[in-house]
Protein backbone atom coordinates (compact mmCIF):
# COMPACT_ATOMS: atom_id res chain seq x y z
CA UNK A 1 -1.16 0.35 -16.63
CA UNK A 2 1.55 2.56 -16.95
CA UNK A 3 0.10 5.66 -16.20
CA UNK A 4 -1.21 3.72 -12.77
CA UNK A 5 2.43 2.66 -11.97
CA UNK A 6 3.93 6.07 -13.06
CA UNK A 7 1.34 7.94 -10.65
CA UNK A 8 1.77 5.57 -8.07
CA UNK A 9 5.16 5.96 -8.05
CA UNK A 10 5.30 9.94 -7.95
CA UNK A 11 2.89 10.00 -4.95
CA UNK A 12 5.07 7.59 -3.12
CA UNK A 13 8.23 9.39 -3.89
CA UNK A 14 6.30 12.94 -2.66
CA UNK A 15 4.78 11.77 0.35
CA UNK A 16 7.01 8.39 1.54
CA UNK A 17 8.30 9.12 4.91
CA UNK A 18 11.28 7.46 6.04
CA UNK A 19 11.43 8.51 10.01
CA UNK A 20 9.15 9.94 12.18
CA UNK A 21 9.32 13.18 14.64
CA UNK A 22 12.01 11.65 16.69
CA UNK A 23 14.11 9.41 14.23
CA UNK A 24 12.32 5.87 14.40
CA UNK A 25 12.04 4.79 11.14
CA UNK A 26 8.91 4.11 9.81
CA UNK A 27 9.43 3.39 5.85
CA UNK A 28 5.74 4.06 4.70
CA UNK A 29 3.21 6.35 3.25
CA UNK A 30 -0.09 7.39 3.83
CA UNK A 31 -1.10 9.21 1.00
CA UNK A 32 -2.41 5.76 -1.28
CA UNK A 33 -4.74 2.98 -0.04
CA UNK A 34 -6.54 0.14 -1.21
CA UNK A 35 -9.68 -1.47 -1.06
CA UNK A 36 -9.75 -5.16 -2.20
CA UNK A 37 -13.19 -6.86 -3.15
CA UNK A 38 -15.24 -9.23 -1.70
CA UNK A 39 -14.33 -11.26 -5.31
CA UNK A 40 -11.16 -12.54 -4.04
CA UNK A 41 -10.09 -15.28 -1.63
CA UNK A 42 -7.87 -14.56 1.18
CA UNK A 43 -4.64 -16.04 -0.39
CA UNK A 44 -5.34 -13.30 -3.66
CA UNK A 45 -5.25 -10.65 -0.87
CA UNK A 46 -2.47 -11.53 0.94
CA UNK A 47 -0.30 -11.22 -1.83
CA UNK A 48 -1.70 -7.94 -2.68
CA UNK A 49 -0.82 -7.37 0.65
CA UNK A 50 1.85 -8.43 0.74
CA UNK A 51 2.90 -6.21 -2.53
CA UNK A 52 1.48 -2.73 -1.18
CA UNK A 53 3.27 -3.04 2.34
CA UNK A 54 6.74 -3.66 0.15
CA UNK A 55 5.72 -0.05 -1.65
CA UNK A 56 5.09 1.49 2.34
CA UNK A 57 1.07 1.67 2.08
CA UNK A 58 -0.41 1.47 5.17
CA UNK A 59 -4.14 1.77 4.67
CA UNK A 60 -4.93 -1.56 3.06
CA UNK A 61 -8.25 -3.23 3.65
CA UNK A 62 -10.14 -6.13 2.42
CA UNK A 63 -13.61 -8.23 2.72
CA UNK A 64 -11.93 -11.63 1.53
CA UNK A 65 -14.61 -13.65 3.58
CA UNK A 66 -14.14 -17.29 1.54
């Protein structure tokens, strides 16, 4: 688990981009995604969700389909 958080965390920190080309911030990265299973329900993926937007990931996708 830690070597997950600590490589999380230096890919964020090398690729997070605060503003785009003409100043708008943007907060986010594009560098990690994540693919939830078809395992969990849809409140399990909102708050994983809910968690990767807070870190600035923007490619997020699930098949929660209960």
């Amino acid at each position: 688990m830690d070597r997950i958080a600590q490589r999380v965390y230096e890919t964020r920190e090398a690729t997070f981009r605060e503003t785009n080309e003409v100043g708008k911030p943007i907060n986010n990265t594009l560098a990690i995604g994540s693919l939830g299973g078809a395992t969990l329900d849809n409140e399990e993926n909102y708050l994983i969700t809910k968690l990767l937007h807070s870190l600035g990931m923007v490619c997020i996708e699930n098949q929660a389909r209960i």
